[in-house]
Structure formats: C-alpha cells, structure tokens
Protein backbone atom coordinates (compact mmCIF):
# COMPACT_ATOMS: atom_id res chain seq x y z
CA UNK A 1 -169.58 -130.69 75.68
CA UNK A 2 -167.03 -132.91 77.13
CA UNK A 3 -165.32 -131.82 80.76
CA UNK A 4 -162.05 -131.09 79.09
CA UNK A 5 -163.94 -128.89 76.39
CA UNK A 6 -165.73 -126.87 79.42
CA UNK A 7 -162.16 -126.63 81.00
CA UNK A 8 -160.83 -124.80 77.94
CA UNK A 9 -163.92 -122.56 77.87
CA UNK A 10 -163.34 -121.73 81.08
CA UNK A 11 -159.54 -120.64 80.97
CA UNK A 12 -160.27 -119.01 76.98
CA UNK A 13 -162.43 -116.64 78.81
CA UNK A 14 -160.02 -115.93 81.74
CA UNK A 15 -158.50 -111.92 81.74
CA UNK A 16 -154.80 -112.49 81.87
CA UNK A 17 -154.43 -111.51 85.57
CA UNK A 18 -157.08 -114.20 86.11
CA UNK A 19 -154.88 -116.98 84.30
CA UNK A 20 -151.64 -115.57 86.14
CA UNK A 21 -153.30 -116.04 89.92
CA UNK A 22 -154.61 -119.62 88.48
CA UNK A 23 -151.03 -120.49 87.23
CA UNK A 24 -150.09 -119.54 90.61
CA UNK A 25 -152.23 -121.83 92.72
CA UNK A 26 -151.56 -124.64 90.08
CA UNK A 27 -148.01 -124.22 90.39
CA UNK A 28 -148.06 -125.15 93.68
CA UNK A 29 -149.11 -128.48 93.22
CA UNK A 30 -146.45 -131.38 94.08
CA UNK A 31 -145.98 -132.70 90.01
CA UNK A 32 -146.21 -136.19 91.40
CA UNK A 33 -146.61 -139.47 88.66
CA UNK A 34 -149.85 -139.95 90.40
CA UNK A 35 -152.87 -137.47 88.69
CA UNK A 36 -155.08 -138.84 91.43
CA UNK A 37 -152.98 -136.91 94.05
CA UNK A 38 -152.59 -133.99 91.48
CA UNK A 39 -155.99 -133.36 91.65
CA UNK A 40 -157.02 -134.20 95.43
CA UNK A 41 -154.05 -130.88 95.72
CA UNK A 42 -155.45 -128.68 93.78
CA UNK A 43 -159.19 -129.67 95.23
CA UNK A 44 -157.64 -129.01 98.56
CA UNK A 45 -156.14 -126.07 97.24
CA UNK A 46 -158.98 -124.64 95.90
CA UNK A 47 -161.13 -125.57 99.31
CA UNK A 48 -158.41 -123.77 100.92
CA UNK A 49 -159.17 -120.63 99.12
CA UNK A 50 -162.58 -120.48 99.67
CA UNK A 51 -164.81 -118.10 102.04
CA UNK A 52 -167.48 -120.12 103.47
CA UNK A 53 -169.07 -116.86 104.35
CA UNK A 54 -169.91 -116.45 100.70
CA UNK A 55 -171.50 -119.43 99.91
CA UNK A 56 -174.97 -118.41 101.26
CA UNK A 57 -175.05 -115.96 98.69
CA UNK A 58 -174.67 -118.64 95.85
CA UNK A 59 -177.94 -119.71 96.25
CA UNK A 60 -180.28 -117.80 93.77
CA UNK A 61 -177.27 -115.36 92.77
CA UNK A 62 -177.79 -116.61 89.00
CA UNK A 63 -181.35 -115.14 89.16
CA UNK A 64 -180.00 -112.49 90.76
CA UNK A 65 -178.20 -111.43 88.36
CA UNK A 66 -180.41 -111.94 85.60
CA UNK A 67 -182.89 -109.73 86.83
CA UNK A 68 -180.42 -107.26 87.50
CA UNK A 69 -179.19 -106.95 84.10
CA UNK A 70 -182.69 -107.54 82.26
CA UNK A 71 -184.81 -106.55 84.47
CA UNK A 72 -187.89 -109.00 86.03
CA UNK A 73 -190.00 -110.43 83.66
C-alpha cells in the first residue's frame, strides 16, 4: 500500500469532528509554492501538538490493547 493510499485510509476512517480539528490544524499552514515548506509546517505543527508526557506510554500500548480486548493468550 502506497503512502498516499495509507493517507486516505487514515482520513476514510476519521469521525467527522476528527476531520474538522485536522482541517483546522491544516488550515493553518502558509499555502506556499514550495510543498517542502508545506510539510516541514504541518510536521512542526503536529510536534507542536504533542504531549511528550504521553509518549512513554506508546511503548507496548499496541499489546496493551490487544490483551485488553482479547484477553492474554
């Protein structure tokens, strides 16, 4: 599956308050001629929204989960 494919995945499974909040933060970036810049802003963007406090938790929340919902194996 190609990166653009995954994109449109992505946003196909978004709730519709999820797709307004990321028009939102896409909206916000400068529509410059220049996609590299485009993307460095909504990187930064992104990195700007993020709480570094969670990102302990990432690790081994996927297995987490899993058990969770099915139970260990």
């Amino acid at each position: 599956m190609s990166t653009k494919e995954k994109v449109h995945t992505i946003v196909d499974r978004l709730t519709e308050e999820q797709l307004n909040a990321l028009l939102v933060i896409l909206g916000s970036v400068d529509n410059s001629d220049n996609d590299d810049n485009d993307v460095d802003a909504v990187m930064g963007i992104l990195h700007d929204a993020a709480n570094p406090d969670l990102i302990p938790l990432e690790e081994g929340a996927w297995g987490r989960a899993v058990a969770e919902r099915y139970g260990n194996a």
